[in-house]
N, C-alpha and C. Protein backbone atom coordinates (compact mmCIF):
# COMPACT_ATOMS: atom_id res chain seq x y z
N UNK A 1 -43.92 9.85 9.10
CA UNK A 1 -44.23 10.29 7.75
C UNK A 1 -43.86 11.75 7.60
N UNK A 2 -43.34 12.18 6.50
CA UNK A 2 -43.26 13.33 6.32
C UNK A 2 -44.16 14.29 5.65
N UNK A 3 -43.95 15.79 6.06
CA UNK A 3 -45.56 16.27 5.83
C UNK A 3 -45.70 16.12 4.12
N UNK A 4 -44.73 15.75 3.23
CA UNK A 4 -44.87 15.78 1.83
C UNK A 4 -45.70 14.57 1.40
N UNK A 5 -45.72 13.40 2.26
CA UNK A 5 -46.47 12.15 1.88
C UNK A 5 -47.84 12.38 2.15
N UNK A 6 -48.16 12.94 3.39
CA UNK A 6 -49.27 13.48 3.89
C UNK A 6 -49.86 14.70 3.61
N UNK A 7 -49.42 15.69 2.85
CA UNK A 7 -50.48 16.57 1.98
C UNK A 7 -51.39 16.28 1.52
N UNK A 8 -52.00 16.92 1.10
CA UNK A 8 -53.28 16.37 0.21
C UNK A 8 -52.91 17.09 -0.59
N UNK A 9 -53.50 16.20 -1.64
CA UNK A 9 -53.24 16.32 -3.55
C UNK A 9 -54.13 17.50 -3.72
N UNK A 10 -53.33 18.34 -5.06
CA UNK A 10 -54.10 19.24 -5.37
C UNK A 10 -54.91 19.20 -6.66
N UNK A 11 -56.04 19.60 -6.68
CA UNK A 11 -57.22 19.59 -7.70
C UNK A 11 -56.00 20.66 -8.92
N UNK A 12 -55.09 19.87 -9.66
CA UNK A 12 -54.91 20.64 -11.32
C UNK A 12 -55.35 21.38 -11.63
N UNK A 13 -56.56 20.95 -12.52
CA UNK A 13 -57.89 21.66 -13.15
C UNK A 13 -59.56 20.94 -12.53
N UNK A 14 -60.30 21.84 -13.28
CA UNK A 14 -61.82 21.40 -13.03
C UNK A 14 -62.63 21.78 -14.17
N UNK A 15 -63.26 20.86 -14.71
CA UNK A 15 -64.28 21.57 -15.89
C UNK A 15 -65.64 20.73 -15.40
N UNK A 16 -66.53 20.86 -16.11
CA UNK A 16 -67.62 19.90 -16.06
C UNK A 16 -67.69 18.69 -16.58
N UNK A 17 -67.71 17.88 -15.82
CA UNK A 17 -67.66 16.72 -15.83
C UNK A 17 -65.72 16.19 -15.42
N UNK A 18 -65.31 16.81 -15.39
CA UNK A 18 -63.32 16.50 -15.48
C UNK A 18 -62.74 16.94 -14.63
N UNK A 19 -62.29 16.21 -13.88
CA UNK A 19 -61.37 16.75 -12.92
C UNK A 19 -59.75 16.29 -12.96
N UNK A 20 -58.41 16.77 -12.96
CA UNK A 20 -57.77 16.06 -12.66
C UNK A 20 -56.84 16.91 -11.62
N UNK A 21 -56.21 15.12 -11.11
CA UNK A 21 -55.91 15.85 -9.51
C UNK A 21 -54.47 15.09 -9.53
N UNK A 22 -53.63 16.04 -8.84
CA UNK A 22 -52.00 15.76 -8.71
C UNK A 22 -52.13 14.16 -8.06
N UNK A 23 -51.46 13.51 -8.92
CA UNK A 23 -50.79 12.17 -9.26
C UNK A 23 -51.84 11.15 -8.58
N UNK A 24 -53.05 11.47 -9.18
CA UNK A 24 -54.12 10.68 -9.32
C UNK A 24 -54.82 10.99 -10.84
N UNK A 25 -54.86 11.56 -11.34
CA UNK A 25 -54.80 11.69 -12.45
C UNK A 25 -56.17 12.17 -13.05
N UNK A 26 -57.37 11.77 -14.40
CA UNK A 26 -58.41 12.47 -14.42
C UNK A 26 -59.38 11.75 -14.38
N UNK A 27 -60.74 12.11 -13.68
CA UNK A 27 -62.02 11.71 -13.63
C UNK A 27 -63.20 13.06 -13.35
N UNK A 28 -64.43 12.02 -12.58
CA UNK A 28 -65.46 12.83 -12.57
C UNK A 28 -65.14 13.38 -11.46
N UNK A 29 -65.83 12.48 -10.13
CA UNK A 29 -65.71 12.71 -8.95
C UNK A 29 -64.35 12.35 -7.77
N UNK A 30 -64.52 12.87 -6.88
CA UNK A 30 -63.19 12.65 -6.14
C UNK A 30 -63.58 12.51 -4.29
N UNK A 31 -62.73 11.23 -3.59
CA UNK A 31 -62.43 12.20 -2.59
C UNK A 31 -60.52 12.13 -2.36
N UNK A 32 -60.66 13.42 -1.48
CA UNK A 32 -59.27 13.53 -1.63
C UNK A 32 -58.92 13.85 -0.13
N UNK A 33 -57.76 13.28 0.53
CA UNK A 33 -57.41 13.55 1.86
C UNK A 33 -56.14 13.71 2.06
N UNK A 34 -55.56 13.76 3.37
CA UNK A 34 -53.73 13.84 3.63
C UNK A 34 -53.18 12.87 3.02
N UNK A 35 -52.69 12.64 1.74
CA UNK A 35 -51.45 11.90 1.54
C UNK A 35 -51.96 11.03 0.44
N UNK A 36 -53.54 11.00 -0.17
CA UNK A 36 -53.66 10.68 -1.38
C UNK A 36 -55.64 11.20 -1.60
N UNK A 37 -55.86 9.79 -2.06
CA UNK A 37 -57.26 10.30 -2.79
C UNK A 37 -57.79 9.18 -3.39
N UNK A 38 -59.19 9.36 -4.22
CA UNK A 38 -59.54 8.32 -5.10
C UNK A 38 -60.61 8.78 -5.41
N UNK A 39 -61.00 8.12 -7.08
CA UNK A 39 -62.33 8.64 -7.41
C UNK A 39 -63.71 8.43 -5.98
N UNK A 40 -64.78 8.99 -6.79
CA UNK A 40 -65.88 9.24 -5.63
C UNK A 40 -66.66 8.44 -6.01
N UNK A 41 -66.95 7.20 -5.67
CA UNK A 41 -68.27 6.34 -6.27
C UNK A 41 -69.71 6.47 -4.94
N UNK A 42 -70.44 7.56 -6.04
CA UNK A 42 -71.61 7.52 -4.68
C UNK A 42 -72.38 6.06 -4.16
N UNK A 43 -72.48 5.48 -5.01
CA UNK A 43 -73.25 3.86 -4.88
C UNK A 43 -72.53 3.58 -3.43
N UNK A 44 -71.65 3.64 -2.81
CA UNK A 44 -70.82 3.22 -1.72
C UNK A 44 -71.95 3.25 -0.75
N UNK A 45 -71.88 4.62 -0.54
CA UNK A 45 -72.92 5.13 0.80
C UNK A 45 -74.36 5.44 0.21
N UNK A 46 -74.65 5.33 -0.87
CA UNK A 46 -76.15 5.15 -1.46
C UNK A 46 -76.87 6.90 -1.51
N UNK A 47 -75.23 7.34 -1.95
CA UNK A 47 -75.27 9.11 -2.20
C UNK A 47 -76.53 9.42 -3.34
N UNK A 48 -77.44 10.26 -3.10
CA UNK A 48 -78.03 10.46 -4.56
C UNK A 48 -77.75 12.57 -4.28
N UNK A 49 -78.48 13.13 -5.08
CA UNK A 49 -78.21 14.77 -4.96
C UNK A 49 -79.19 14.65 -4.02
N UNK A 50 -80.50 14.30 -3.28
CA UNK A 50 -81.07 14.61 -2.19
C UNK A 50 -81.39 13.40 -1.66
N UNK A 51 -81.31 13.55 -0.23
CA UNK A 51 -80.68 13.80 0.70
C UNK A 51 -79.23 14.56 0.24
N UNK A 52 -78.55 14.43 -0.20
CA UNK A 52 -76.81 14.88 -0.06
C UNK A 52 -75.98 13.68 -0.06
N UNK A 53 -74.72 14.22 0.68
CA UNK A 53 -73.41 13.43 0.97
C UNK A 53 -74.21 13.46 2.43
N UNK A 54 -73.54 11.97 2.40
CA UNK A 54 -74.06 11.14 3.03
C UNK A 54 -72.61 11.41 4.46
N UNK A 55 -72.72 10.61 5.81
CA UNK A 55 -72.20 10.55 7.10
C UNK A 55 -71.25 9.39 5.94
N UNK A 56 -71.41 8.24 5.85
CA UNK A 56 -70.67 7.18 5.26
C UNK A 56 -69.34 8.07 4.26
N UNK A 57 -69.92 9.04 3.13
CA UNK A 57 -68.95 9.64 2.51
C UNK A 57 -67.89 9.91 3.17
N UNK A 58 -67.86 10.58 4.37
CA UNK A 58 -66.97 11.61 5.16
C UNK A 58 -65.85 10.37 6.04
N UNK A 59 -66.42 9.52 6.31
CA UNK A 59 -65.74 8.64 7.58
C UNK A 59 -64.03 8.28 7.15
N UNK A 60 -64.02 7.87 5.77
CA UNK A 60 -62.91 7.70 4.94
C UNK A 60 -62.38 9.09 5.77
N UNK A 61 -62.44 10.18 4.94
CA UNK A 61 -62.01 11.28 4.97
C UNK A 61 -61.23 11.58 6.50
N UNK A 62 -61.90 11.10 7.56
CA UNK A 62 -61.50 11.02 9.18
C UNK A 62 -60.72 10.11 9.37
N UNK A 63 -61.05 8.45 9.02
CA UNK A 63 -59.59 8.26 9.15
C UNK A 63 -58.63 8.62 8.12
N UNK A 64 -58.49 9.32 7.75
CA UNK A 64 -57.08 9.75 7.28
C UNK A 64 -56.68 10.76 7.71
N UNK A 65 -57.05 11.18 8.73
CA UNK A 65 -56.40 12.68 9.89
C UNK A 65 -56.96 13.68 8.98
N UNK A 66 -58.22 14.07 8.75
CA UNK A 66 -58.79 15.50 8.04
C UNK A 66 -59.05 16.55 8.83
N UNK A 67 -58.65 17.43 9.18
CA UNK A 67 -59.15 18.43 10.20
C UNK A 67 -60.16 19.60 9.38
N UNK A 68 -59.63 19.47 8.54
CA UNK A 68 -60.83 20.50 7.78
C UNK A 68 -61.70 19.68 6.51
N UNK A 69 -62.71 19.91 6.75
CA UNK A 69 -63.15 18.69 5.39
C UNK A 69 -63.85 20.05 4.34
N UNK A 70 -63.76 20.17 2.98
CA UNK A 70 -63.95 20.75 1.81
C UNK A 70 -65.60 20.14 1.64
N UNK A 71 -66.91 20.16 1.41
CA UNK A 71 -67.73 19.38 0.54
C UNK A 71 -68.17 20.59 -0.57
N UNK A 72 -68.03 19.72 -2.00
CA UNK A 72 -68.20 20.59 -2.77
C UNK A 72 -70.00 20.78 -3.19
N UNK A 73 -70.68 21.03 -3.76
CA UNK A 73 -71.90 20.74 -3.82
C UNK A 73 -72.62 20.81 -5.63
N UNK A 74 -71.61 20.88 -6.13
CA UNK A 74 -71.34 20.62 -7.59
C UNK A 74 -71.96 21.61 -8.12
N UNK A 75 -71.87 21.68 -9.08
CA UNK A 75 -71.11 23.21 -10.61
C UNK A 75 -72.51 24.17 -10.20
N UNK A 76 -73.70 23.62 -10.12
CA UNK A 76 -74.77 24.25 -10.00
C UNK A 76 -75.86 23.79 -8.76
N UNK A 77 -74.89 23.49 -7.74
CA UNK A 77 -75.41 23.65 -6.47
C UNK A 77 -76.73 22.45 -6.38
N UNK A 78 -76.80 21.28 -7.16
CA UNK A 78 -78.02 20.51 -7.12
C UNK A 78 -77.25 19.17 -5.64
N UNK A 79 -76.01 19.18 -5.73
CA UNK A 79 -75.70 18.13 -5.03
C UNK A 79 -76.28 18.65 -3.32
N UNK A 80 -76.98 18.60 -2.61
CA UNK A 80 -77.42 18.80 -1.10
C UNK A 80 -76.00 17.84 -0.48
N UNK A 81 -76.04 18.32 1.79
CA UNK A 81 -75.27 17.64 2.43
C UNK A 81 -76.78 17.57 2.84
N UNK A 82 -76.73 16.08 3.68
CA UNK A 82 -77.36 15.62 4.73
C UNK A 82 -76.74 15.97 6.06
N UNK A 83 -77.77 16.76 6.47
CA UNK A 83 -77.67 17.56 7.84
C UNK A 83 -76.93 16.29 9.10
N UNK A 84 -76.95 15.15 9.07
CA UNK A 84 -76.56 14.23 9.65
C UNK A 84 -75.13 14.11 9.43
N UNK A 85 -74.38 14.38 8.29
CA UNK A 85 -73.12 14.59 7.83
C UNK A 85 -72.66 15.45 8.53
N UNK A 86 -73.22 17.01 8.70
CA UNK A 86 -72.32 18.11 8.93
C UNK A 86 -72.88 17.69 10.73
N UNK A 87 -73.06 17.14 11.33
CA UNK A 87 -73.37 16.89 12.93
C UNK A 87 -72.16 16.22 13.35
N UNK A 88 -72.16 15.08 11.97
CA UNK A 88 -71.34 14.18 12.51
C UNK A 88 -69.88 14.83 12.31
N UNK A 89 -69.26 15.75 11.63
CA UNK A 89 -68.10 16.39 11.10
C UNK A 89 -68.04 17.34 12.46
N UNK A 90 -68.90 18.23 12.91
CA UNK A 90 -69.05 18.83 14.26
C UNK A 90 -68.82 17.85 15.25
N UNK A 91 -69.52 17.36 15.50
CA UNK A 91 -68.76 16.57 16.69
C UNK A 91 -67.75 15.73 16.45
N UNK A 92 -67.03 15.90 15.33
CA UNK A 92 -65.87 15.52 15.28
C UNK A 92 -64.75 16.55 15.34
N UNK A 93 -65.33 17.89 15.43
CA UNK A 93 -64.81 18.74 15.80
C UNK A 93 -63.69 19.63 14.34
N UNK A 94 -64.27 19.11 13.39
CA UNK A 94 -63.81 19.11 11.88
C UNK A 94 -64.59 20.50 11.48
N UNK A 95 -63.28 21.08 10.95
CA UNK A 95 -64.18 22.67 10.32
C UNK A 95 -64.28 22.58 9.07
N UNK A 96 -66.19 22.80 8.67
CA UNK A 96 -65.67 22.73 7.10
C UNK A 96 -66.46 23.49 6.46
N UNK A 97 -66.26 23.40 5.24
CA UNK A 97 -66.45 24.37 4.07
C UNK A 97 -67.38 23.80 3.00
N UNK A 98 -68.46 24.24 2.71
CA UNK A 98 -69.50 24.17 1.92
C UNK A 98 -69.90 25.14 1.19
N UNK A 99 -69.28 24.92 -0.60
CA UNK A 99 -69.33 25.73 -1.24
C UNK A 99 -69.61 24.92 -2.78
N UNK A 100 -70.21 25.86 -4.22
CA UNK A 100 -70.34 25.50 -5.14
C UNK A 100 -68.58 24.46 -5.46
N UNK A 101 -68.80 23.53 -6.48
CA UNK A 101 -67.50 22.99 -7.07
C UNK A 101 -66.58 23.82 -7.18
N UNK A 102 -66.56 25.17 -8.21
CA UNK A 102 -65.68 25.70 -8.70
C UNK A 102 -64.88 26.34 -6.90
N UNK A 103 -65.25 27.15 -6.24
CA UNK A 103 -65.32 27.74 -5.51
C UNK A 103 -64.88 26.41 -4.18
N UNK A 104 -65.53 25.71 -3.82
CA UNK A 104 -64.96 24.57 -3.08
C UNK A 104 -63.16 24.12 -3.72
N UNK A 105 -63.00 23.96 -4.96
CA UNK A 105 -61.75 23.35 -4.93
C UNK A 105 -60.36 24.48 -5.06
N UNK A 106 -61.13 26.10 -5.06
CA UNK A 106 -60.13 27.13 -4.39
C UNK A 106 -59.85 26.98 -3.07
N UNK A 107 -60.78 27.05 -1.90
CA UNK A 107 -61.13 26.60 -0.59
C UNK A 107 -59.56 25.50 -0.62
N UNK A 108 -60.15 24.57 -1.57
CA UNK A 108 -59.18 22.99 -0.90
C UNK A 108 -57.75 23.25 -1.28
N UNK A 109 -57.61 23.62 -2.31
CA UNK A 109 -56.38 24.19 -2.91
C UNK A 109 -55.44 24.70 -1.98
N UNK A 110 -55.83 26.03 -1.43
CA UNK A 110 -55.74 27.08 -0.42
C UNK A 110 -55.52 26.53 0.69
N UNK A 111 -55.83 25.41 0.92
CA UNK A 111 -55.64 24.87 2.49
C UNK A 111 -55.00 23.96 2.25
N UNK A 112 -54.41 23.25 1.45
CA UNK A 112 -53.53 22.39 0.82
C UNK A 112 -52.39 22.56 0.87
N UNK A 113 -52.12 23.91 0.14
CA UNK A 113 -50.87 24.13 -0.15
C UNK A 113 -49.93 25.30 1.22
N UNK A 114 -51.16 25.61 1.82
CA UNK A 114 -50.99 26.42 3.26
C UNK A 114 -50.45 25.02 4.40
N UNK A 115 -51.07 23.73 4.04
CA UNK A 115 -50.36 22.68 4.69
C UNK A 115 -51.18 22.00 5.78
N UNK A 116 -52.59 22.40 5.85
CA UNK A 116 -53.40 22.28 6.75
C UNK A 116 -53.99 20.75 6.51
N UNK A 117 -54.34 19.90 7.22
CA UNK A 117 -54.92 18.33 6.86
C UNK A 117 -56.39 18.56 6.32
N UNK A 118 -56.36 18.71 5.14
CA UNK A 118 -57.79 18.99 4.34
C UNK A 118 -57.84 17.69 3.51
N UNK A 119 -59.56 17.97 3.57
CA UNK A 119 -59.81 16.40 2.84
C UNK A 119 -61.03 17.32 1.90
N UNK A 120 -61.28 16.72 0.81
CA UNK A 120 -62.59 17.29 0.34
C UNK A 120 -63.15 16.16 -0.63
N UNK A 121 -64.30 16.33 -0.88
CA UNK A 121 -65.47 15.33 -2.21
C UNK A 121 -66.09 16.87 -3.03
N UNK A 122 -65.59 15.94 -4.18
CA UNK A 122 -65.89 16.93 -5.42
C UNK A 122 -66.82 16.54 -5.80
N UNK A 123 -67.24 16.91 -6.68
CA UNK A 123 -68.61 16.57 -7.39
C UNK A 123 -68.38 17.68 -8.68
N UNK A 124 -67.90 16.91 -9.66
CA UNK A 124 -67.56 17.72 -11.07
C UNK A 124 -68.92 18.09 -12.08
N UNK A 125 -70.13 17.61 -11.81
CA UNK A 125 -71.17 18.36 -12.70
C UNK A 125 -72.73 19.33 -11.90
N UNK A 126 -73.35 18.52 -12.20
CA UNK A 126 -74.75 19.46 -11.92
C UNK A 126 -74.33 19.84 -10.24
């Protein structure tokens, strides 16, 4: 594969509630990894804002070769990680970045376009 298939898509824009992301196009939530992406449906892993993002969220994100994982924690910081998430990203030996939305999808951007295997979950409101 070449490293152009395997980039990860870049976050366009971001507003509240809107995201749209290179040639995935616009929604709420996201995750996004080397070489594509897809909206974020928390119901999957039974995500609510506390506990957090869940260990289940992230696993996607690993297999798809993520070495750095992005979690965003949305516009006003209500979304929490479950401390079980960032253990399991450590011993996976995955460096990552935990920051508000706006500020998380500079982070992902930045490591995107630098070429690094970044994966991140957005979270476009509260």
């Amino acid at each position: 594969m070449s490293s152009e298939t395997t980039r990860s898509p870049l976050v366009l824009s971001i507003s509240w509630g809107r995201m749209d992301v290179e040639d995935l196009g616009v929604g709420k939530d996201f995750k996004l990894y080397p070489g594509g992406g897809r909206p974020w449906d928390w119901s999957e892993a039974g995500t609510r804002h506390s506990p957090g993002v869940q260990p289940d969220d992230v696993q996607e994100l690993l297999s798809h070769g993520a070495k750095t994982v992005v979690l965003s924690r949305g516009m006003q910081l209500q979304l929490q990680v479950d401390p079980r998430t960032l253990r399991l990203l450590e011993e996976c030996g995955v460096t990552v970045h935990v920051a508000e939305t706006s500020e998380a999808v500079q982070i992902y951007n930045n490591l995107a376009t630098a070429g690094t295997a970044v994966a991140g979950l957005f979270h476009s409101t509260c």
